[in-house]
PDB file of N, CA and C in Angstrom:
ATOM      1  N   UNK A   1     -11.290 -19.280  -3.461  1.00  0.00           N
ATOM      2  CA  UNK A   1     -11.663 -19.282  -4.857  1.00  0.00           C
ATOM      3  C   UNK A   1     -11.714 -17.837  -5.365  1.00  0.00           C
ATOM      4  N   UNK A   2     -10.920 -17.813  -6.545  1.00  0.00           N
ATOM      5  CA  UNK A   2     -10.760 -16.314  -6.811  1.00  0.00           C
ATOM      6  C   UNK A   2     -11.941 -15.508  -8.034  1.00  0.00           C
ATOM      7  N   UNK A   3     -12.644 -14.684  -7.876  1.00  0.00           N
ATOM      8  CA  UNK A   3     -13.825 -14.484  -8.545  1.00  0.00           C
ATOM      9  C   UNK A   3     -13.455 -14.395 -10.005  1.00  0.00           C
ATOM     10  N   UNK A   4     -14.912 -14.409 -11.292  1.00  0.00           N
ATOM     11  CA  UNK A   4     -14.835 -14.326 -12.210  1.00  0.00           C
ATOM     12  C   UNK A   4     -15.990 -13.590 -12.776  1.00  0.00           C
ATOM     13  N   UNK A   5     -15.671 -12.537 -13.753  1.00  0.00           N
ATOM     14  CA  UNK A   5     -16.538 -11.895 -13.950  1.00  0.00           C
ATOM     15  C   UNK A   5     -16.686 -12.082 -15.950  1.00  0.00           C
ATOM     16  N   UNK A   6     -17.983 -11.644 -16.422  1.00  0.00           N
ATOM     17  CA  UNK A   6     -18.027 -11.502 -17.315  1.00  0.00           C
ATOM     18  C   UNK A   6     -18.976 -10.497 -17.661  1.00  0.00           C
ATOM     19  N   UNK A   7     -18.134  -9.314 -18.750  1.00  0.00           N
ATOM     20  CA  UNK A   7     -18.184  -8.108 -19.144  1.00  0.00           C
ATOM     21  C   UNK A   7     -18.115  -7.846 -20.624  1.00  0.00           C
ATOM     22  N   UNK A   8     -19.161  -6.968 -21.134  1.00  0.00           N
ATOM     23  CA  UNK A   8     -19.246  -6.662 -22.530  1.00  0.00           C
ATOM     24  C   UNK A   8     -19.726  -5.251 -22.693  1.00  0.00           C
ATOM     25  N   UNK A   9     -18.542  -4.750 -23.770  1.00  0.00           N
ATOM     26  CA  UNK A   9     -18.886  -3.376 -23.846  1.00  0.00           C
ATOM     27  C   UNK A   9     -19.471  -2.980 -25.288  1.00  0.00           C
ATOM     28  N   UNK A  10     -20.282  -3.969 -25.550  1.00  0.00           N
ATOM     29  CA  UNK A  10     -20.502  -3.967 -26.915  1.00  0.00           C
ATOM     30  C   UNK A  10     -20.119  -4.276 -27.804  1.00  0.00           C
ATOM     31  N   UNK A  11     -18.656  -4.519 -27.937  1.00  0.00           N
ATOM     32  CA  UNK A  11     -18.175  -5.301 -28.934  1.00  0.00           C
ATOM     33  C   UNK A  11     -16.983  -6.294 -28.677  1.00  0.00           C
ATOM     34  N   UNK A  12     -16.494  -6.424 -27.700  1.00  0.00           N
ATOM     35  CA  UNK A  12     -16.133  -7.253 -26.975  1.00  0.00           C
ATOM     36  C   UNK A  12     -16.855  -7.751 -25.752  1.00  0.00           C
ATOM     37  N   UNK A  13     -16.571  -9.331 -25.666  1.00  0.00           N
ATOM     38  CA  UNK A  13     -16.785 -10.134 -24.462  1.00  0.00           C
ATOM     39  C   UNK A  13     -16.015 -10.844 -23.520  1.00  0.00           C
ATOM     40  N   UNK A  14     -15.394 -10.430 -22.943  1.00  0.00           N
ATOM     41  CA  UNK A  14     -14.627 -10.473 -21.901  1.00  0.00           C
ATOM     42  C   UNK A  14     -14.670 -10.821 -20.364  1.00  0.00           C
ATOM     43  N   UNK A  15     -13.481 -12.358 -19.974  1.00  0.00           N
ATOM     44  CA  UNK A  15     -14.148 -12.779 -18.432  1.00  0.00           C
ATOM     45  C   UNK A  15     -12.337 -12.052 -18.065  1.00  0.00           C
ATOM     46  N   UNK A  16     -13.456 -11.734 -16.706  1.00  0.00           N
ATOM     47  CA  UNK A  16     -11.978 -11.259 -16.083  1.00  0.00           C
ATOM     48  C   UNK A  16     -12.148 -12.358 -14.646  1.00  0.00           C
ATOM     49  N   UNK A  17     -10.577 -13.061 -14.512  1.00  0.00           N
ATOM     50  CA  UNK A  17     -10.832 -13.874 -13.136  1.00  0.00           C
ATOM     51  C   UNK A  17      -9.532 -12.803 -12.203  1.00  0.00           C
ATOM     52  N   UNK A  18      -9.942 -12.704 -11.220  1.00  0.00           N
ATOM     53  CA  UNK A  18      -8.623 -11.968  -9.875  1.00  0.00           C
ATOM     54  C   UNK A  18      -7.667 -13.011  -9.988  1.00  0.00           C
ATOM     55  N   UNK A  19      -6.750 -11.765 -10.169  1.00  0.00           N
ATOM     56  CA  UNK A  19      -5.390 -12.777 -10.237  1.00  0.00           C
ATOM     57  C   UNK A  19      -4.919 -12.651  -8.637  1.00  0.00           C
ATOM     58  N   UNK A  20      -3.784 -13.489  -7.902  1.00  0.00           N
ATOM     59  CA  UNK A  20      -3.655 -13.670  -6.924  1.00  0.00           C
ATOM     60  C   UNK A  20      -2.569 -12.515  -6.547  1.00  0.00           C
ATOM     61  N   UNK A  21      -1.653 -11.882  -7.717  1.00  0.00           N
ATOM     62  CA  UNK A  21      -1.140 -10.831  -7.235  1.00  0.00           C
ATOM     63  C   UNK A  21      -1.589  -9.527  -7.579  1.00  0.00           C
ATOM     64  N   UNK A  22      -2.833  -9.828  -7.707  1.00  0.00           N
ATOM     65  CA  UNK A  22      -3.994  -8.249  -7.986  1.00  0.00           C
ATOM     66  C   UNK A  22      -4.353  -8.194  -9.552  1.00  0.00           C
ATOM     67  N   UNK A  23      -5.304  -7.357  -9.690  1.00  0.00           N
ATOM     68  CA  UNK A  23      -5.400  -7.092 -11.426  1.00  0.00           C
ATOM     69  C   UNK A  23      -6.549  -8.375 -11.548  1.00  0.00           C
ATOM     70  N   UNK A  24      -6.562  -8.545 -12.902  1.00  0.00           N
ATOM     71  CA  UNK A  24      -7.230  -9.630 -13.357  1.00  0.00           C
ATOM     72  C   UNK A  24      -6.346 -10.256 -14.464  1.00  0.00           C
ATOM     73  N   UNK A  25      -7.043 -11.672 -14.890  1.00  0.00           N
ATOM     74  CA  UNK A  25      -6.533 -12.643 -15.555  1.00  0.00           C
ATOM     75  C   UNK A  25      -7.944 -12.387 -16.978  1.00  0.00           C
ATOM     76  N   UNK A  26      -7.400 -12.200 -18.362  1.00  0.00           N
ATOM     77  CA  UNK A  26      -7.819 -11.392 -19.017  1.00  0.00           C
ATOM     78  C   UNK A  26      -8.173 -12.423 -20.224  1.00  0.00           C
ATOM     79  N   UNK A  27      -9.925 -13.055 -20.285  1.00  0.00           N
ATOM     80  CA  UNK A  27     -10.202 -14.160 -21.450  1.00  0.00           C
ATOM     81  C   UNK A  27     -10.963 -13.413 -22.441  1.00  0.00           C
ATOM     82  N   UNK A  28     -11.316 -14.078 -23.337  1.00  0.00           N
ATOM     83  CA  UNK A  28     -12.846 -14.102 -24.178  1.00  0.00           C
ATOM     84  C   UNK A  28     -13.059 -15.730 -24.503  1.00  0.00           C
ATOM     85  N   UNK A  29     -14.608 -15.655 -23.989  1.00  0.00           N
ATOM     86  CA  UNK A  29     -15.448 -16.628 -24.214  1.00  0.00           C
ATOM     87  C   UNK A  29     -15.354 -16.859 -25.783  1.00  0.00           C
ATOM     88  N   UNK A  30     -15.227 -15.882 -26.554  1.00  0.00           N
ATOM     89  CA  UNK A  30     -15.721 -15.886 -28.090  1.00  0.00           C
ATOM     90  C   UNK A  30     -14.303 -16.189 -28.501  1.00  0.00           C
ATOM     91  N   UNK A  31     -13.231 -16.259 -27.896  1.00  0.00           N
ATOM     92  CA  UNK A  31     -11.778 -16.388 -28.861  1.00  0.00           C
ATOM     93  C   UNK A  31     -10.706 -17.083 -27.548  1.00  0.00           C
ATOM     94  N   UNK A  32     -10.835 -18.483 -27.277  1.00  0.00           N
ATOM     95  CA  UNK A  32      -9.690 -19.130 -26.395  1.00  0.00           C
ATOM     96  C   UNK A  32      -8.424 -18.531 -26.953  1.00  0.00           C
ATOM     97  N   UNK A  33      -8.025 -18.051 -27.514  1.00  0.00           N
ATOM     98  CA  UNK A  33      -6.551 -17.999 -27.634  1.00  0.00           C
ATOM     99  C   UNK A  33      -6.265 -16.328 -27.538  1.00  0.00           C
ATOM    100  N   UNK A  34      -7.660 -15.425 -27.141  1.00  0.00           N
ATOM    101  CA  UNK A  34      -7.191 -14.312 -26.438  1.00  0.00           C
ATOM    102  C   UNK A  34      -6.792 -14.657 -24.867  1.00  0.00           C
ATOM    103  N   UNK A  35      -5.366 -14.138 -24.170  1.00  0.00           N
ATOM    104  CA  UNK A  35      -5.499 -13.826 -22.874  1.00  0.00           C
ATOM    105  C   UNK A  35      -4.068 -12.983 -23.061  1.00  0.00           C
ATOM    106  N   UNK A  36      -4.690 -11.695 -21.515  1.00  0.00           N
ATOM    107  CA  UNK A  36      -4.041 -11.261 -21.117  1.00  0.00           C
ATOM    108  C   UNK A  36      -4.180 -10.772 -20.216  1.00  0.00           C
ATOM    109  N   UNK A  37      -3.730  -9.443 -19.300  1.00  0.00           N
ATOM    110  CA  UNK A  37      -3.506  -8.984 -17.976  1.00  0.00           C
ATOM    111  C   UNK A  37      -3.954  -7.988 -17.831  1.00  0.00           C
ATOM    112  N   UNK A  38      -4.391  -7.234 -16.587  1.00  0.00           N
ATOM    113  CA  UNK A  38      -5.219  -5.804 -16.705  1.00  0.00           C
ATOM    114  C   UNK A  38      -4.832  -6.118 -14.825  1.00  0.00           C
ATOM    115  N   UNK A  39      -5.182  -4.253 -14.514  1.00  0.00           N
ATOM    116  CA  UNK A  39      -5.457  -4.077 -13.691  1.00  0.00           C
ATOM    117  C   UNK A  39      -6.768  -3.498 -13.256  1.00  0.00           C
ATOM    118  N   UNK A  40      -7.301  -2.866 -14.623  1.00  0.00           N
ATOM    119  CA  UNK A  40      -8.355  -2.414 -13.612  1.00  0.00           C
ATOM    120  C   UNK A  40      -9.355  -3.145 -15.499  1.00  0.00           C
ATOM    121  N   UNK A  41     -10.540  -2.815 -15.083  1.00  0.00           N
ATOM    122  CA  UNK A  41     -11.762  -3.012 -16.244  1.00  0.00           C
ATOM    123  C   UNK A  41     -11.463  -2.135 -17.691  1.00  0.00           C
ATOM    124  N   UNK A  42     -11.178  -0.794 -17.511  1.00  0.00           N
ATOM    125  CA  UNK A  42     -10.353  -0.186 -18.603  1.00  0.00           C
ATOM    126  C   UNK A  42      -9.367  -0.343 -19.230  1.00  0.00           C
ATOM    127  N   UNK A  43      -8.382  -1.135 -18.342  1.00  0.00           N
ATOM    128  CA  UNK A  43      -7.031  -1.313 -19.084  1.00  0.00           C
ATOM    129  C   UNK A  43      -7.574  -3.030 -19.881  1.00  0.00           C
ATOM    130  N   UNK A  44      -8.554  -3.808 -19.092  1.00  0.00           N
ATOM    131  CA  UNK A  44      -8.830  -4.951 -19.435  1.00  0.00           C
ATOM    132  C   UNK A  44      -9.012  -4.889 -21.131  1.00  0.00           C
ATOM    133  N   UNK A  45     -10.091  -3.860 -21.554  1.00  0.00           N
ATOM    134  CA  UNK A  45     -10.421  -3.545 -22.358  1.00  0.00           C
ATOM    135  C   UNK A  45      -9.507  -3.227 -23.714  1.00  0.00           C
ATOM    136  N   UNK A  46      -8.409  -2.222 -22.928  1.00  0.00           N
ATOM    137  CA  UNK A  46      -7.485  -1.813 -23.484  1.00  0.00           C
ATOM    138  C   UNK A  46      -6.543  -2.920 -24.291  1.00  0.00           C
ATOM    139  N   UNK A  47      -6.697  -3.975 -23.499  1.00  0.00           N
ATOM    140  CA  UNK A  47      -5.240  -5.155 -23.543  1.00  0.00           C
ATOM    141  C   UNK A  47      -5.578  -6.015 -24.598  1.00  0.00           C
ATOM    142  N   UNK A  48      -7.079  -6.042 -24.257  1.00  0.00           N
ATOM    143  CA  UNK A  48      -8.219  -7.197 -25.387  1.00  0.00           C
ATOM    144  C   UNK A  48      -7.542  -6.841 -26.387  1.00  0.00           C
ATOM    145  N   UNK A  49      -8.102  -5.595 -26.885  1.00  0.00           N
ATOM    146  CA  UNK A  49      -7.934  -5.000 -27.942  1.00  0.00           C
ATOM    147  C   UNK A  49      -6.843  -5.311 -28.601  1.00  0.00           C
ATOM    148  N   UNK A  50      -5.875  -5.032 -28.378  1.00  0.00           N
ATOM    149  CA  UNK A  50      -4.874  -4.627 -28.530  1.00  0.00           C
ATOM    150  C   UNK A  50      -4.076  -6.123 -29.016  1.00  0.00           C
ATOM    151  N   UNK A  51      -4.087  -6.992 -27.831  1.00  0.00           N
ATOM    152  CA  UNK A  51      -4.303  -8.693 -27.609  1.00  0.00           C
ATOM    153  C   UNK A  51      -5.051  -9.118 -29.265  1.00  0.00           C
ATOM    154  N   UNK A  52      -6.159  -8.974 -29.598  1.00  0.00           N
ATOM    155  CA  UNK A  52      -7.028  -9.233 -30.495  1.00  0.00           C
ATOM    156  C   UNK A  52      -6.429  -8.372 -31.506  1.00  0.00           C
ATOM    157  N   UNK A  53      -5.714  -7.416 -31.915  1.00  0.00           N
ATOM    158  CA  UNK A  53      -5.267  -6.957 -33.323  1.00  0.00           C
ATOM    159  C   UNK A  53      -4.101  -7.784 -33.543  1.00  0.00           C
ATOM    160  N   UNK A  54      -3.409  -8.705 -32.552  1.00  0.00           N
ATOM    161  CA  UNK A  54      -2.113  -8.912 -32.697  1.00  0.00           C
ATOM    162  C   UNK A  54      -2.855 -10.622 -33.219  1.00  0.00           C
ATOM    163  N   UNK A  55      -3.540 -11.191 -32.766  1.00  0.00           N
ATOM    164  CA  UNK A  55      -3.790 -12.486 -32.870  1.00  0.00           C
ATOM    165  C   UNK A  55      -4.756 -12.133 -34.828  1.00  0.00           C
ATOM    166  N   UNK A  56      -5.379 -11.698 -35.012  1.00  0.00           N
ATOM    167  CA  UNK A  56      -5.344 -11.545 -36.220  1.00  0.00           C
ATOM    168  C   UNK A  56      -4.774 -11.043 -37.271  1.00  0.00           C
ATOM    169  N   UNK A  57      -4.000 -10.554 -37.022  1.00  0.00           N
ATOM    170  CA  UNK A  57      -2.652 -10.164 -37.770  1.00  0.00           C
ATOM    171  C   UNK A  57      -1.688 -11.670 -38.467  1.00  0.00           C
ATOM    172  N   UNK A  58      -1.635 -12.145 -36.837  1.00  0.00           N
ATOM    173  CA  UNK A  58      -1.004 -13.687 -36.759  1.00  0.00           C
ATOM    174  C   UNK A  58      -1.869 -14.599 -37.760  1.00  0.00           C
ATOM    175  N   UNK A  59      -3.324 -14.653 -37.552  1.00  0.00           N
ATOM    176  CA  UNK A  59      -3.965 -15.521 -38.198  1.00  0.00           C
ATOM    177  C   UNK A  59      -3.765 -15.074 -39.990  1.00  0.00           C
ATOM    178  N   UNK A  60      -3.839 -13.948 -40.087  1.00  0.00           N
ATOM    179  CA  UNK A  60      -3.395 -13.467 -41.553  1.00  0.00           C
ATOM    180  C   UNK A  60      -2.644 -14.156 -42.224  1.00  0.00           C
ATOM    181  N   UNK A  61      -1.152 -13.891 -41.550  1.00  0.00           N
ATOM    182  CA  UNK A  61       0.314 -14.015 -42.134  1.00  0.00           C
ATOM    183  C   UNK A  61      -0.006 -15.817 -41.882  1.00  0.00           C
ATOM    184  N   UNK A  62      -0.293 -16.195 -41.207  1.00  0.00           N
ATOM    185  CA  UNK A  62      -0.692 -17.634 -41.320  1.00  0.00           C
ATOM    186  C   UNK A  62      -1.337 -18.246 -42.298  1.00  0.00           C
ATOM    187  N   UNK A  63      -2.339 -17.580 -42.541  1.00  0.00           N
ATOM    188  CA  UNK A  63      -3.670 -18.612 -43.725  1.00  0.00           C
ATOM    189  C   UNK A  63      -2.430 -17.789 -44.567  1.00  0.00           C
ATOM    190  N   UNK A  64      -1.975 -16.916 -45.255  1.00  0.00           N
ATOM    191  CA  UNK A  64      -1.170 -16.326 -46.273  1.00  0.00           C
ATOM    192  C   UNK A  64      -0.066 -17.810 -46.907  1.00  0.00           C
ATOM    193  N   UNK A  65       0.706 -17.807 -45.527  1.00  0.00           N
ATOM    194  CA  UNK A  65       1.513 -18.738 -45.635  1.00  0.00           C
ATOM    195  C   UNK A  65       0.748 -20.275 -45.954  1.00  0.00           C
ATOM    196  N   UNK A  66      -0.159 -20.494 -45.826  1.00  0.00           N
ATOM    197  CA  UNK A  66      -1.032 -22.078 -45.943  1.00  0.00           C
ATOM    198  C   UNK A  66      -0.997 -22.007 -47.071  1.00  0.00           C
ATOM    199  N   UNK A  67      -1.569 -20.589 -47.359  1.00  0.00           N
ATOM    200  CA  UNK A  67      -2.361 -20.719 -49.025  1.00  0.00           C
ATOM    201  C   UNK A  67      -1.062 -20.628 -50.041  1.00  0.00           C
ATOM    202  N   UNK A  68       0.216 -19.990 -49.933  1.00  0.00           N
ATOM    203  CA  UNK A  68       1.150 -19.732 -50.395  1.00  0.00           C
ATOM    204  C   UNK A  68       1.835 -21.413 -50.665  1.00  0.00           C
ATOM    205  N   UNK A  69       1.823 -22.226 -49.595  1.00  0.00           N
ATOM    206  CA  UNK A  69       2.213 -23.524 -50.099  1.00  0.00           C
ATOM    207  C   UNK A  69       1.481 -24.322 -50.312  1.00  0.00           C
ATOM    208  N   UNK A  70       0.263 -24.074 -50.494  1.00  0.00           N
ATOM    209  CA  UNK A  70      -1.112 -24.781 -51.094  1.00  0.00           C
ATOM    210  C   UNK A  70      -0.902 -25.221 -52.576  1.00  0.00           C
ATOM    211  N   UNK A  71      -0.830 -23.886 -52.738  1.00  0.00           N
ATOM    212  CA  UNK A  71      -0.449 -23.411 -54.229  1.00  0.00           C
ATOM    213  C   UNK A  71       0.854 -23.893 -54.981  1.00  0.00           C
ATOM    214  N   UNK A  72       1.929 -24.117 -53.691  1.00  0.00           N
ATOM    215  CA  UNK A  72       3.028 -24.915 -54.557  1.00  0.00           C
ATOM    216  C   UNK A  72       2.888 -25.986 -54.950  1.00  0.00           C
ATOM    217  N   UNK A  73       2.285 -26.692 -54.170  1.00  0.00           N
ATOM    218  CA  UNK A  73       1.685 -28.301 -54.086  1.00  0.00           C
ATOM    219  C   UNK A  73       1.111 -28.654 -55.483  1.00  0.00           C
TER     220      UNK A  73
END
């Protein structure tokens, strides 16, 4: 069973599980549809981030587009 940790650096919350070819497997409790990959706790951090500007960006151009044919309707 491969461990799981959960880590917060204050503004993120973050589980990291060991991946089987090293590194970790990269969640948040607070947002299922963050994941990504890290090797060490810093880069974890790094990826969130980074992971998390791209998924709200997405959610943007999304509700944009809802509301854009909301409005045609």
């Amino acid at each position: 069973m491969r461990k799981r940790y959960t880590l917060s650096d204050g503004k993120l919350v973050l589980s990291l599980q060991e991946a089987e070819e090293g590194g970790y497997i990269v969640t948040s409790p607070l947002d299922p549809e963050l994941i990504t990959e890290a090797e060490t706790v810093a880069e974890a951090f790094a990826n969130a981030r980074d992971a998390l500007k791209a998924l709200l960006s997405s959610r943007a151009k999304l509700r944009a587009k809802l509301s854009e044919t909301a409005t045609r309707r």
